[in-house]
Protein backbone atom coordinates (compact mmCIF):
# COMPACT_ATOMS: atom_id res chain seq x y z
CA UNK A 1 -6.83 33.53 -111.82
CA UNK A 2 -4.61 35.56 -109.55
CA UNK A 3 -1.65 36.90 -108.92
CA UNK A 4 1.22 35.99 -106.83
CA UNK A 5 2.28 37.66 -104.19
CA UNK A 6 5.59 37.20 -104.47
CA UNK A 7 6.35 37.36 -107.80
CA UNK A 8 2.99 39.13 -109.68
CA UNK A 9 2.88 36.67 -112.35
CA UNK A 10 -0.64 34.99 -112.30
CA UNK A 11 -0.55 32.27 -110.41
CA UNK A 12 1.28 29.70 -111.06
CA UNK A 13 2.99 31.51 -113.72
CA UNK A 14 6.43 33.09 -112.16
CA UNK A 15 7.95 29.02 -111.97
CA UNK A 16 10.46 27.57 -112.07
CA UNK A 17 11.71 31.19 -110.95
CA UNK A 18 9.55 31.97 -108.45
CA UNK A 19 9.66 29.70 -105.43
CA UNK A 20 5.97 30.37 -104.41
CA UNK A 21 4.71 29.55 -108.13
CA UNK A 22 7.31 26.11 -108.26
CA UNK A 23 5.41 24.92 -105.50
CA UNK A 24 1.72 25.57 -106.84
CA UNK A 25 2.93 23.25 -109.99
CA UNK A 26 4.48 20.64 -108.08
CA UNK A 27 1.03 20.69 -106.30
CA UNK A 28 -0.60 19.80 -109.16
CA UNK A 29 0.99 16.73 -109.06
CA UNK A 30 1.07 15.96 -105.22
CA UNK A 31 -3.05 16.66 -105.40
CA UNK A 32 -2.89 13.56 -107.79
CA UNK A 33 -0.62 11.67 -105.22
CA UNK A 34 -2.88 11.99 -102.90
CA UNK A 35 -5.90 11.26 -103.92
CA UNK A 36 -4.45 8.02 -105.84
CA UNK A 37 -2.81 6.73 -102.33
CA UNK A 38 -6.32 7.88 -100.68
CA UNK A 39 -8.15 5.56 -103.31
CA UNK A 40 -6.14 2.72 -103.43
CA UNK A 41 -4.47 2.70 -100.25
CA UNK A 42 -7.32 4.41 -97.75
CA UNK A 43 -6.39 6.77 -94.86
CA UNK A 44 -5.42 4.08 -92.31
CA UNK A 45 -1.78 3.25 -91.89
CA UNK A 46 1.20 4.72 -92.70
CA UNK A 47 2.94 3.93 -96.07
CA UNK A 48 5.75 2.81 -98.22
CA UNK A 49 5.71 5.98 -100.80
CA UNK A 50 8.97 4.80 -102.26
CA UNK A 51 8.19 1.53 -102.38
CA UNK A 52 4.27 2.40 -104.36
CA UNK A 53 6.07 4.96 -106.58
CA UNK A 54 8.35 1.98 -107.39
CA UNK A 55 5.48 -0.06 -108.59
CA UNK A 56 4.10 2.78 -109.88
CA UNK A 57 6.71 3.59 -112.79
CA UNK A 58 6.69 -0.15 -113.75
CA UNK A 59 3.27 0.72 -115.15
CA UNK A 60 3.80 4.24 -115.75
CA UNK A 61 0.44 3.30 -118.58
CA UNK A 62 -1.72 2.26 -116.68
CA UNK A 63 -1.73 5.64 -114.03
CA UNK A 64 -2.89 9.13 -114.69
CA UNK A 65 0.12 11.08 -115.18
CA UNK A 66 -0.62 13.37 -111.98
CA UNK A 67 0.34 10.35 -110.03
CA UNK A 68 3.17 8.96 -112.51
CA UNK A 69 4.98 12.16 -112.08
CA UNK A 70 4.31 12.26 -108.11
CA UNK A 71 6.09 8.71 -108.09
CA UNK A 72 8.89 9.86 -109.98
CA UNK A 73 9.30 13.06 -107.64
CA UNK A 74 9.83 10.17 -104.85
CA UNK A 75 12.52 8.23 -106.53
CA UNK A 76 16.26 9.13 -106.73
CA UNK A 77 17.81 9.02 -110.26
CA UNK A 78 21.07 6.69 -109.87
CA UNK A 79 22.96 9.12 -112.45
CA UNK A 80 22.62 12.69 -111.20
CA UNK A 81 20.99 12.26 -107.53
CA UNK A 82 18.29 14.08 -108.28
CA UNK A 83 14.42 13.92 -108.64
CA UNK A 84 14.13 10.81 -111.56
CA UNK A 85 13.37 12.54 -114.73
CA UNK A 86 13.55 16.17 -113.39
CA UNK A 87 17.87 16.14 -113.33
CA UNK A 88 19.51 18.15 -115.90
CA UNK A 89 19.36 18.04 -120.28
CA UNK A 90 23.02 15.66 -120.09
CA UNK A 91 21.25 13.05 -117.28
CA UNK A 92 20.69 10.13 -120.30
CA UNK A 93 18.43 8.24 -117.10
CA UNK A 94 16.57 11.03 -116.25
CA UNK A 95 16.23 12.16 -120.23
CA UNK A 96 14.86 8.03 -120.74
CA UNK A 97 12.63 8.75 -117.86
CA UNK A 98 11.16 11.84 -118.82
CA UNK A 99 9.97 9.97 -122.15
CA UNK A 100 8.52 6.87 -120.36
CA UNK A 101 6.33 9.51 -118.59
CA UNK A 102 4.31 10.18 -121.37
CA UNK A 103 3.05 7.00 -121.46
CA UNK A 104 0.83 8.14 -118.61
CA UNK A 105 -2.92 8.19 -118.59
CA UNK A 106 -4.72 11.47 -118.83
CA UNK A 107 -8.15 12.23 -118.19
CA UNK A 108 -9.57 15.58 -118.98
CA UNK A 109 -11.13 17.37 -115.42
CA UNK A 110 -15.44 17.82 -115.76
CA UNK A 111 -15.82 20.88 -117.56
CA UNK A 112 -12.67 21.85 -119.52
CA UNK A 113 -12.47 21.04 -123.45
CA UNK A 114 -11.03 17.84 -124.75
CA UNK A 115 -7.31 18.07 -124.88
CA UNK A 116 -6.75 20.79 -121.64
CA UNK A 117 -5.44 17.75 -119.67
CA UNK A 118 -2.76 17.27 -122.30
CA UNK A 119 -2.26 20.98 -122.47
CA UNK A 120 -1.84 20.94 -118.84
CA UNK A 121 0.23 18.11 -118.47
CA UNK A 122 3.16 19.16 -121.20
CA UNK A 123 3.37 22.33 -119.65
CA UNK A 124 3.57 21.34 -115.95
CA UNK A 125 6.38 19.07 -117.46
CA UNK A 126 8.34 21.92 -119.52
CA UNK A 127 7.88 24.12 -116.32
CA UNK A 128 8.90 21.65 -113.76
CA UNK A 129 11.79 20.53 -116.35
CA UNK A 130 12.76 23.03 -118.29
CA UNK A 131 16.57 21.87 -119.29
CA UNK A 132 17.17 20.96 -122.71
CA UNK A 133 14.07 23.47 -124.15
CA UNK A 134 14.60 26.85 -125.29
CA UNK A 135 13.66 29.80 -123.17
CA UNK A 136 10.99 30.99 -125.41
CA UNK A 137 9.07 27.66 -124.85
CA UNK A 138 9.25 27.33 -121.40
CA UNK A 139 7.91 30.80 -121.24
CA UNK A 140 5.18 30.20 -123.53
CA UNK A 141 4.58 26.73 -121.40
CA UNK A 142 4.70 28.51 -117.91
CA UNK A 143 2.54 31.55 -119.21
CA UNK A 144 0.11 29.33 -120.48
CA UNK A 145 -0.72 27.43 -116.79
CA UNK A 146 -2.96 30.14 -115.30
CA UNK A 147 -5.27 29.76 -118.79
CA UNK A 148 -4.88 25.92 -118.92
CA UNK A 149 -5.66 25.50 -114.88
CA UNK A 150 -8.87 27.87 -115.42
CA UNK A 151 -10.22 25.99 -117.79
CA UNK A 152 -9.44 27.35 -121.13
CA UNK A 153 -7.80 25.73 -123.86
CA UNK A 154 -6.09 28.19 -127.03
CA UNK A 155 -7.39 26.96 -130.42
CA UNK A 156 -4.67 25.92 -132.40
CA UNK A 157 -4.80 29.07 -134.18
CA UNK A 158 -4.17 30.86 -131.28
CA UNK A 159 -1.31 28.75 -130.35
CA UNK A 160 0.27 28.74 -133.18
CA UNK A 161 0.12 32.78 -133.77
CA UNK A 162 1.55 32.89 -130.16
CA UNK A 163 4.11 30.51 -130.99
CA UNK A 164 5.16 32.53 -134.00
CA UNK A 165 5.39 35.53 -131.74
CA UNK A 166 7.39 33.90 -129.90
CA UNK A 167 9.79 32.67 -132.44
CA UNK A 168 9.77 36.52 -133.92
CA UNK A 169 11.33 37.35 -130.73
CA UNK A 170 8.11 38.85 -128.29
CA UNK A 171 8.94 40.02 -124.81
CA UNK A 172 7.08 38.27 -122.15
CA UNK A 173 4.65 41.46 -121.58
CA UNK A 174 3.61 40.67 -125.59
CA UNK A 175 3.12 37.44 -124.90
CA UNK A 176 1.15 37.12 -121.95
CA UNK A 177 -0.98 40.03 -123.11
CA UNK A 178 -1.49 37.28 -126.04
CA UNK A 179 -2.35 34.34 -123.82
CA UNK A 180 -4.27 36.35 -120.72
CA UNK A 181 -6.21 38.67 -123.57
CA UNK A 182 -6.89 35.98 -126.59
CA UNK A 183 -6.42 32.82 -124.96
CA UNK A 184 -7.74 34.00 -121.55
CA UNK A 185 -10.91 35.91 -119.91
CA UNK A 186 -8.68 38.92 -119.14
C-alpha cells in the first residue's frame, strides 16, 4: 500500500473525494475493460465500445463484473444523463441498473482468499456510487480498498467489530487504525 499524494489516504482510499484516488477505482474497472476487449476483440482495429458495452449489459451474467461495470461507465442513462447505474439515489433506471450489476461474474485474483473479489467488488461499487448509503458505510467501504486490493480479506469478526464501531459513531482515524492495524499488515 501507499499513500496518495494528493490526498494521504492510502491509495485508493481518499475517493470519491479525492480526484487522484476516484480515478485509481475507476481503473479497476477500465483494467477489466481492457483486457476483456484485448481477449475477445484482439488489438487490431478500432472499435464500437458503445455498441460491445451494449451487448455487454444484455448478459450482464455471463461477464466478470470488472467488465460489466466498464460497459455501464460507456452507456448514458436515459433518466438522469449520467453514467448508467452511477446517477443519483432518486434515478429509478440507474437504481434498476445498479441491481442488474450484481448479476456479474466474479472470479477471485491468484493468491487472495475466497471471497476478496466480492469484497472488492461491493466496495468499488459503494465508492464509485455512494448515493443512497450512509456515510459511515461508504467510509468503511472506501477505507477498506487499500486492504482488499493488497490481498487481505477481514474475517467476519473483524468486519463486523469494525462495523459496530462504526455504527457507535468512530471517527475515520479509529477506523482506519481498525482496518490498516487488524485487518491490514500495518
Amino acid at each position: 500500500m501507499r499513500r496518495c499524494g494528493v490526498c494521504g489516504h492510502w491509495e485508493p482510499a481518499g475517493a470519491p473525494g479525492c480526484d487522484r484516488c476516484a480515478g485509481l477505482v475507476d481503473e479497476i474497472v477500465e483494467e477489466g475493460w481492457r483486457g476483456f476487449l484485448e481477449r475477445e476483440f484482439g488489438t487490431g482495429e478500432p472499435l464500437d465500445e458503445r455498441l460491445i458495452a451494449e451487448m455487454v449489459v444484455d448478459e450482464p451474467d455471463k461477464h466478470p463484473w470488472r467488465v460489466v461495470d466498464a460497459a455501464y461507465d460507456r452507456l448514458t442513462c436515459a433518466e438522469c444523463g449520467g453514467r448508467l447505474s452511477r446517477g443519483p439515489a432518486s434515478c429509478a433506471a440507474c437504481n434498476l441498473t445498479n441491481g442488474f450489476r450484481y448479476s456479474a461474474i466474479e472470479i477471485d485474483r491468484p493468491g487472495v482468499p475466497p471471497g476478496n473479489e466480492h469484497a472488492l467488488r461491493v466496495n468499488v461499487a459503494v465508492t464509485r456510487r455512494p448515493y443512497g448509503v450512509s456515510e459511515s458505510e461508504v467510509l468503511l467501504r472506501r477505507l477498506s480498498l487499500p486492504v482488499l486490493l493488497d490481498g487481505l480479506l477481514p474475517t467476519k469478526a473483524q468486519a463486523q467489530a469494525t462495523k459496530a464501531k462504526a455504527n457507535e459513531g468512530a471517527t475515520e482515524a479509529e477506523l482506519a487504525e481498525l482496518v490498516y492495524g487488524e485487518w491490514g499488515r500495518l
